[in-house]
Protein backbone atom coordinates (compact mmCIF):
# COMPACT_ATOMS: atom_id res chain seq x y z
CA UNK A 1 141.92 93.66 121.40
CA UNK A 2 139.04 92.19 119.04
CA UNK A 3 137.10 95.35 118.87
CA UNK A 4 140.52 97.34 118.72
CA UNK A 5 141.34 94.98 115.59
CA UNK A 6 137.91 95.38 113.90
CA UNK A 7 137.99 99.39 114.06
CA UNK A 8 141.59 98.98 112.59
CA UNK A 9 140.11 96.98 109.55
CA UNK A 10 137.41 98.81 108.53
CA UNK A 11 139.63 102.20 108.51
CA UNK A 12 140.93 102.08 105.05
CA UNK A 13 142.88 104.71 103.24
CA UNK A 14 141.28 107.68 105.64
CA UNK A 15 137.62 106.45 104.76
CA UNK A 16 135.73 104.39 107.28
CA UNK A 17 133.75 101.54 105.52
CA UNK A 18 130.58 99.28 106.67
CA UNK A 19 128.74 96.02 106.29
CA UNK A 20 126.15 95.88 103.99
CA UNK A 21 124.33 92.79 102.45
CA UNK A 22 122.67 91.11 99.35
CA UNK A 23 120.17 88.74 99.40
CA UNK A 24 119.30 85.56 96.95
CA UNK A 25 117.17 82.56 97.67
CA UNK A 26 117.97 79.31 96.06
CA UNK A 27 117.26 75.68 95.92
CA UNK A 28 119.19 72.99 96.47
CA UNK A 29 118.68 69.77 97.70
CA UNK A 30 119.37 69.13 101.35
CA UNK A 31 121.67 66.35 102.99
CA UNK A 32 122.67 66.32 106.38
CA UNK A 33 126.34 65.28 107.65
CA UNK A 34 127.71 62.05 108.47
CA UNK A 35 130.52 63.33 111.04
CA UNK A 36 129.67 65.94 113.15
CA UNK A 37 130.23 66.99 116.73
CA UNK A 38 126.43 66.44 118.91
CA UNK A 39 125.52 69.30 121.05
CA UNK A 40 123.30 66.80 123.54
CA UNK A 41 121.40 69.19 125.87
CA UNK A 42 118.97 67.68 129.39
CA UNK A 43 116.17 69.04 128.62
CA UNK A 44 114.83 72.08 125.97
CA UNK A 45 114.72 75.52 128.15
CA UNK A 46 118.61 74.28 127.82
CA UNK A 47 121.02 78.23 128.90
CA UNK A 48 122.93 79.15 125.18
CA UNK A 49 125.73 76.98 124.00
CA UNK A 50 128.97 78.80 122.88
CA UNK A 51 130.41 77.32 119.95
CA UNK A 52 133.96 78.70 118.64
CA UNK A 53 134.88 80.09 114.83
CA UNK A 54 137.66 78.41 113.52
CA UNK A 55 138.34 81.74 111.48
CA UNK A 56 137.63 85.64 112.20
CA UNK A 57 134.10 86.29 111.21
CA UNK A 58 132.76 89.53 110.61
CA UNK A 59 129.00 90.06 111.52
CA UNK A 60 127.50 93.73 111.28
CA UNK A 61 131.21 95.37 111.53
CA UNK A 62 132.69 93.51 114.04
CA UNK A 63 134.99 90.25 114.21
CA UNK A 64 134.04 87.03 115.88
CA UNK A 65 135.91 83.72 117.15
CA UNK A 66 132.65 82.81 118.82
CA UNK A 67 128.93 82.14 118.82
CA UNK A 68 126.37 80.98 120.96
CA UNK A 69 123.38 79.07 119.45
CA UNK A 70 120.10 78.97 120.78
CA UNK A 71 116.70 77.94 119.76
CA UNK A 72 115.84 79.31 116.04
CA UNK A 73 118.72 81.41 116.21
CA UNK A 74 122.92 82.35 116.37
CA UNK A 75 123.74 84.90 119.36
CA UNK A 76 126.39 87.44 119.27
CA UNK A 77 127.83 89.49 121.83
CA UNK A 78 125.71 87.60 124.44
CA UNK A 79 125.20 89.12 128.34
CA UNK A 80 124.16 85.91 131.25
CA UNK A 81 122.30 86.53 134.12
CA UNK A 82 122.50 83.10 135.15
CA UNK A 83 119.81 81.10 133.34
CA UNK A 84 119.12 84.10 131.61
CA UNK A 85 120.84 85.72 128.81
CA UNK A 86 120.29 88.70 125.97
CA UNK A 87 122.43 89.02 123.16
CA UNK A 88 123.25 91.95 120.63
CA UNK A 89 123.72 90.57 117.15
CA UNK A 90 121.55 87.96 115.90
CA UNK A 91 121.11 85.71 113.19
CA UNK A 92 117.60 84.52 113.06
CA UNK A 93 116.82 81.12 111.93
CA UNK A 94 113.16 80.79 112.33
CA UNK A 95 113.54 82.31 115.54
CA UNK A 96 111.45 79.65 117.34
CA UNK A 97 110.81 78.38 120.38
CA UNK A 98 112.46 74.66 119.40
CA UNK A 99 112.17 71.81 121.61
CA UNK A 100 113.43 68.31 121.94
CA UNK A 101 111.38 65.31 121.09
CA UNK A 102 110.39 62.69 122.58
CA UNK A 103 110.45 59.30 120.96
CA UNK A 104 110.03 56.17 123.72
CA UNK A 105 111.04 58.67 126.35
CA UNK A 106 114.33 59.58 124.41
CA UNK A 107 115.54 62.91 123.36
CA UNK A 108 115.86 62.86 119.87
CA UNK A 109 117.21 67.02 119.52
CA UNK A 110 120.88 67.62 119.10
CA UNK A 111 122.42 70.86 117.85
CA UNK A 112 125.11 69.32 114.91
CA UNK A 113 127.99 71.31 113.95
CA UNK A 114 130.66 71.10 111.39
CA UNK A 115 133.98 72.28 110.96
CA UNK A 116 135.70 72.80 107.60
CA UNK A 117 138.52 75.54 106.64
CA UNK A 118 136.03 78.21 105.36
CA UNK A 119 132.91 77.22 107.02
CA UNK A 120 131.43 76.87 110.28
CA UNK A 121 127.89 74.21 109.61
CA UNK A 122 125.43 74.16 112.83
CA UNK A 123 122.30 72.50 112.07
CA UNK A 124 119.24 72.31 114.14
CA UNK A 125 117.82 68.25 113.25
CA UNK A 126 114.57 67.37 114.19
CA UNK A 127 113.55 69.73 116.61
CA UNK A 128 109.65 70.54 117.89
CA UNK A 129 107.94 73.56 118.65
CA UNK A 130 107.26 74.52 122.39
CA UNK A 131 103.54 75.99 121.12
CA UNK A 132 102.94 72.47 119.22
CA UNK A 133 103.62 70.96 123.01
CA UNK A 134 102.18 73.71 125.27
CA UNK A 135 98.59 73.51 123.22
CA UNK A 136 98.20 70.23 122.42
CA UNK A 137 100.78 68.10 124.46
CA UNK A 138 101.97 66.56 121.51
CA UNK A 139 105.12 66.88 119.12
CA UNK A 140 104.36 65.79 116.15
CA UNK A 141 105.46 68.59 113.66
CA UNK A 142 109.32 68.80 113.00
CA UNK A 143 112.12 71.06 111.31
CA UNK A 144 115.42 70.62 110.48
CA UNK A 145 117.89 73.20 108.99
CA UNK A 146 121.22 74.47 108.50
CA UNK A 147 123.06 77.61 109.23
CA UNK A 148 126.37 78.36 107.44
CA UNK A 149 128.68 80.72 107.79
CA UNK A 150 131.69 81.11 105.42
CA UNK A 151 135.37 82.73 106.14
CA UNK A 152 133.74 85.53 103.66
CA UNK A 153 131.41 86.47 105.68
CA UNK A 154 128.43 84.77 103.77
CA UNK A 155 125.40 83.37 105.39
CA UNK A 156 123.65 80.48 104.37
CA UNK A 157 120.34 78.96 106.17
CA UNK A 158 119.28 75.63 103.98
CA UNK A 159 115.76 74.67 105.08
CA UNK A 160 115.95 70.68 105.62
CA UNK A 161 112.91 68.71 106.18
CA UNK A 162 110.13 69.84 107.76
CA UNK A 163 106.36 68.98 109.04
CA UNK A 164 104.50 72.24 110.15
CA UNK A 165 100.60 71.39 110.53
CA UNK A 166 99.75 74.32 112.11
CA UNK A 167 101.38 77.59 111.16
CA UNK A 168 99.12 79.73 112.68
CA UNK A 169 99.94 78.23 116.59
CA UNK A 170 103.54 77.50 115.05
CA UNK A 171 104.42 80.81 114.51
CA UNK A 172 102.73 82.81 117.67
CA UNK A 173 99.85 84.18 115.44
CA UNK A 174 102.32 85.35 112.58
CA UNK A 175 102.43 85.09 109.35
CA UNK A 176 105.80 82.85 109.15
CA UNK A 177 109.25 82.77 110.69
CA UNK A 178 112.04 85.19 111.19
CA UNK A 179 114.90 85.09 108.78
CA UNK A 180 117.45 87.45 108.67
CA UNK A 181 120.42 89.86 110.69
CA UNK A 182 119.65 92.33 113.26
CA UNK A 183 121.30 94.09 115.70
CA UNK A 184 119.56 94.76 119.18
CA UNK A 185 121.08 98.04 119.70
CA UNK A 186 120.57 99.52 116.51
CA UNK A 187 117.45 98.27 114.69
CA UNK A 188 118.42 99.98 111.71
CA UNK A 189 121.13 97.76 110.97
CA UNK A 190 118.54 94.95 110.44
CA UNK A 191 118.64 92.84 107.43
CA UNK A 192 115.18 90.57 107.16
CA UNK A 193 113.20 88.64 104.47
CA UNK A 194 109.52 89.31 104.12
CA UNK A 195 107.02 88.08 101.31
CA UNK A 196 106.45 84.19 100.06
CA UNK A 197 108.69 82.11 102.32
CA UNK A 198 110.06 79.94 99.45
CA UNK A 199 110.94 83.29 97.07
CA UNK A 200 111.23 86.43 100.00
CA UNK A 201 112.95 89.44 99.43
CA UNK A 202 115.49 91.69 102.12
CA UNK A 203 114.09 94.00 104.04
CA UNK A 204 116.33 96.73 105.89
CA UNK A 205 115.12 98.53 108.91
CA UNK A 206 112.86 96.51 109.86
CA UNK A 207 113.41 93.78 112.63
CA UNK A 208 109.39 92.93 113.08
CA UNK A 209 108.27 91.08 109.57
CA UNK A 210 108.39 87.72 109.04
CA UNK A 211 107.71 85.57 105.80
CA UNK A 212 104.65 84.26 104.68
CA UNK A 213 104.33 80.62 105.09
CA UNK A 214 106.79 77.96 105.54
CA UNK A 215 109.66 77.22 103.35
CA UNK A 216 110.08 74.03 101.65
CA UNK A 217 112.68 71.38 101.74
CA UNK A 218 115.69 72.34 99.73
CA UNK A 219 115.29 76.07 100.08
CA UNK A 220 118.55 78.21 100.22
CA UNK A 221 118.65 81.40 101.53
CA UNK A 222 121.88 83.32 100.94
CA UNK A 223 123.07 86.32 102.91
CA UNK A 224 126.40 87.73 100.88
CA UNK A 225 128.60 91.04 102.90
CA UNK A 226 129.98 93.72 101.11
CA UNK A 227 131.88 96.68 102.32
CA UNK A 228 130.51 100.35 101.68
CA UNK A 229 131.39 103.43 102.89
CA UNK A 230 129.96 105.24 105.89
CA UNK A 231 129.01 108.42 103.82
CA UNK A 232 127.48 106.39 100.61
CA UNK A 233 125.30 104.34 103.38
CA UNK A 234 124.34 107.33 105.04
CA UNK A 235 123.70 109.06 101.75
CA UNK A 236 121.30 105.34 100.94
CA UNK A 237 119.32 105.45 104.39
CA UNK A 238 115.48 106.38 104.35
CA UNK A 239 114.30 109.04 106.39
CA UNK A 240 111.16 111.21 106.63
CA UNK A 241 109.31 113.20 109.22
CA UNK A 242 105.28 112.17 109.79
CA UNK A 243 102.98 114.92 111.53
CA UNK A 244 99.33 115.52 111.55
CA UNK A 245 96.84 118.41 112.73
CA UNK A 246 93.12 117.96 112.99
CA UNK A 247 92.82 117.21 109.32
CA UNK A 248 95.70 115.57 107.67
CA UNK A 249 98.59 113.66 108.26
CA UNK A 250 102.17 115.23 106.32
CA UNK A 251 104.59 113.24 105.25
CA UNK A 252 108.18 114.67 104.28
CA UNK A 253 110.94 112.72 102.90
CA UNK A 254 114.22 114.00 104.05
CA UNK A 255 116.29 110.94 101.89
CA UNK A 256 118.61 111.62 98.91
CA UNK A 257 115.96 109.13 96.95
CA UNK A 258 113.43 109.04 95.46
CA UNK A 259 110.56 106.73 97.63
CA UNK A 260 107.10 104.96 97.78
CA UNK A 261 105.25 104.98 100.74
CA UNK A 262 102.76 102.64 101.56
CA UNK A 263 100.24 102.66 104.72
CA UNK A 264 98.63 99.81 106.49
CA UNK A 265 96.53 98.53 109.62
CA UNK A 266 98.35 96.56 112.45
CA UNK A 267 97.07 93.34 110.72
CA UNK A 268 99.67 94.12 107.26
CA UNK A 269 96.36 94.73 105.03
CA UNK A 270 97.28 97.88 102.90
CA UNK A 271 95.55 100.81 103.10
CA UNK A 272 97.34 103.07 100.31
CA UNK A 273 100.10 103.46 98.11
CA UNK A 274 102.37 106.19 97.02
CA UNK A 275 104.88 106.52 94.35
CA UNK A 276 107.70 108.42 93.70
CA UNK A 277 108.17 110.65 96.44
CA UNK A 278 110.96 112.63 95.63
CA UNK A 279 114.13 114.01 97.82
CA UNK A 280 112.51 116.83 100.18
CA UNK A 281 108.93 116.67 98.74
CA UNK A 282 106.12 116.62 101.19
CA UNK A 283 102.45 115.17 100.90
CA UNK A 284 99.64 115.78 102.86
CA UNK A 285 96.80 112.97 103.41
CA UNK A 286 93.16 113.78 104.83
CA UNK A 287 92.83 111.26 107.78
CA UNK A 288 89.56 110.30 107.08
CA UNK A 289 90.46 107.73 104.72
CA UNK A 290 91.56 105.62 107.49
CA UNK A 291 89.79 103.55 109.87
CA UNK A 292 91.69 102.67 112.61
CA UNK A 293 93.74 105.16 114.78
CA UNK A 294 97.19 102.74 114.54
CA UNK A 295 98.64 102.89 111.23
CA UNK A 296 102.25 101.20 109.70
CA UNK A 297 103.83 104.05 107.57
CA UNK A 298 106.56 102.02 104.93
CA UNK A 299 108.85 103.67 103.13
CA UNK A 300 110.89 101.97 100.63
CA UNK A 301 113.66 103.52 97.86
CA UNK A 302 115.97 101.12 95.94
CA UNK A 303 118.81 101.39 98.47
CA UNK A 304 116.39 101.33 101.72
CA UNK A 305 113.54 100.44 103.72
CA UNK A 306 112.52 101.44 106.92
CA UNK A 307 108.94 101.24 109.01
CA UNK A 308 106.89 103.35 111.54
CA UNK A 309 104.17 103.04 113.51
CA UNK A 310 101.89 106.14 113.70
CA UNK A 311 99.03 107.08 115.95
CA UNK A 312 96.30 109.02 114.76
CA UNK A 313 94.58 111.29 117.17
């Protein structure tokens, strides 16, 4: 009946209509809650913990009464195999491996969540990092922060205080965390923020970019929905066809838009940049100029981004 409900709503007046987002980061100084429901969990590698909506919330075109939080992250549409569990829709906060900590042999980790009218609050408060504990068999670095979701459809993460020492071993070897919305089944509906973690901007298409750095205490990043139609997002979306032969590699773009492409090594480091490719124009490139045989083809347009990974032979 949910799904039956959410196909309903999004048929309006003979034109089927989508979720699409805007992006702003903020700043605004951060306060946690004095009443709250604790979450207390036995010990960190804890299964997911549902958690219901007190309103219908709509996440990547479909409704939800329910969540299931996990560690650096908000589940959706979540399968169990026992222990185990995969989910299809994800908000990622982070999207680390948090932990509890230990203070005189006392958990000090508790998922905190909120209820208001319009708002559902879940905040992670001072969780570790598994890698912080796995390398050095200490927890010392800490993070606390916010996720809220709003009866129109908003998304707010509010970064809370935070001690990160080591972001290298913090973040697996990346550059930052994982912000952003993504859907497993369909990567193009991903919305993530790459570039300085305290002023990043959205990237769609893309589920595999993180920001740079760590964000600072007080910062606000705002996730706000907006209905579109089918056709004008279709019309929006990137797409372009990449071959090669023994001396070049062709690029076509196949959008409606006009688009820069940019190509870089496996490590992010940018190898070259093109502008203004327009609708149905193709390029060739003489492969030479490149070094290593992986490359990351990005295409961007105002409406659109989207990412490939391309093997020279």
């Amino acid at each position: 009946m949910k799904y039956l409900l959410s196909i309903f709503l999004l048929f309006i007046n003979g034109l089927l209509f989508g979720q699409d987002y805007t992006f702003k980061s903020d700043f605004k100084p951060f306060k946690s809650f004095n009443s709250y429901d604790t979450i207390s969990t036995k010990n960190w590698d804890e299964p997911l913990v549902k958690i219901p909506i007190n309103f219908n919330f709509t996440l990547l075109n479909n409704i939800y009464d329910s969540l299931y939080v996990g560690d650096g992250y908000l589940g959706f549409d979540c399968v169990f195999f026992g222990q185990l569990s995969t989910c299809n829709k994800y908000i990622d906060v982070f999207n680390n491996d948090f932990i509890d900590r230990y203070k005189d042999n006392e958990r000090s980790k508790s998922y905190i969540l909120v209820k208001h009218e319009d708002s559902l609050i879940i905040e992670w408060q001072n969780v570790g990092f598994y890698e912080e504990f796995y390398n050095l068999k200490t927890l010392n670095d800490s993070l606390t922060v916010q996720v809220i979701l709003k009866n129109d459809n908003s998304i707010t993460i509010h970064v809370g205080p935070n001690l990160i020492q080591d972001e290298n071993m913090i973040y697996y070897g990346e550059k930052g965390g994982y912000f952003g919305i993504w859907n497993k089944l369909d990567k193009t509906e991903s919305y993530m923020l790459e570039g300085n973690a305290n002023s990043p901007k959205l990237t769609i298409g893309d589920v595999g970019i993180t920001v740079i750095g760590t964000p600072t205490e007080g910062t606000v990043y705002n996730f706000y929905s907006k209905d579109i139609s089918i056709n004008q997002r279709n019309n929006d979306r990137i797409d372009f066809k990449c071959y090669q032969d023994n001396n070049n590699i062709y690029i076509s773009n196949l959008s409606s838009n006009t688009v820069n492409v940019s190509f870089s090594d496996v490590s992010g480091k940018e190898l070259l940049n093109i502008d203004k490719i327009i609708p149905q124009e193709s390029l060739s490139i003489n492969k030479n100029i490149f070094k290593s045989n992986i490359i990351i083809i990005k295409c961007v347009s105002k409406f659109d981004c989207l990412c490939r990974k391309f093997i020279i032979y």
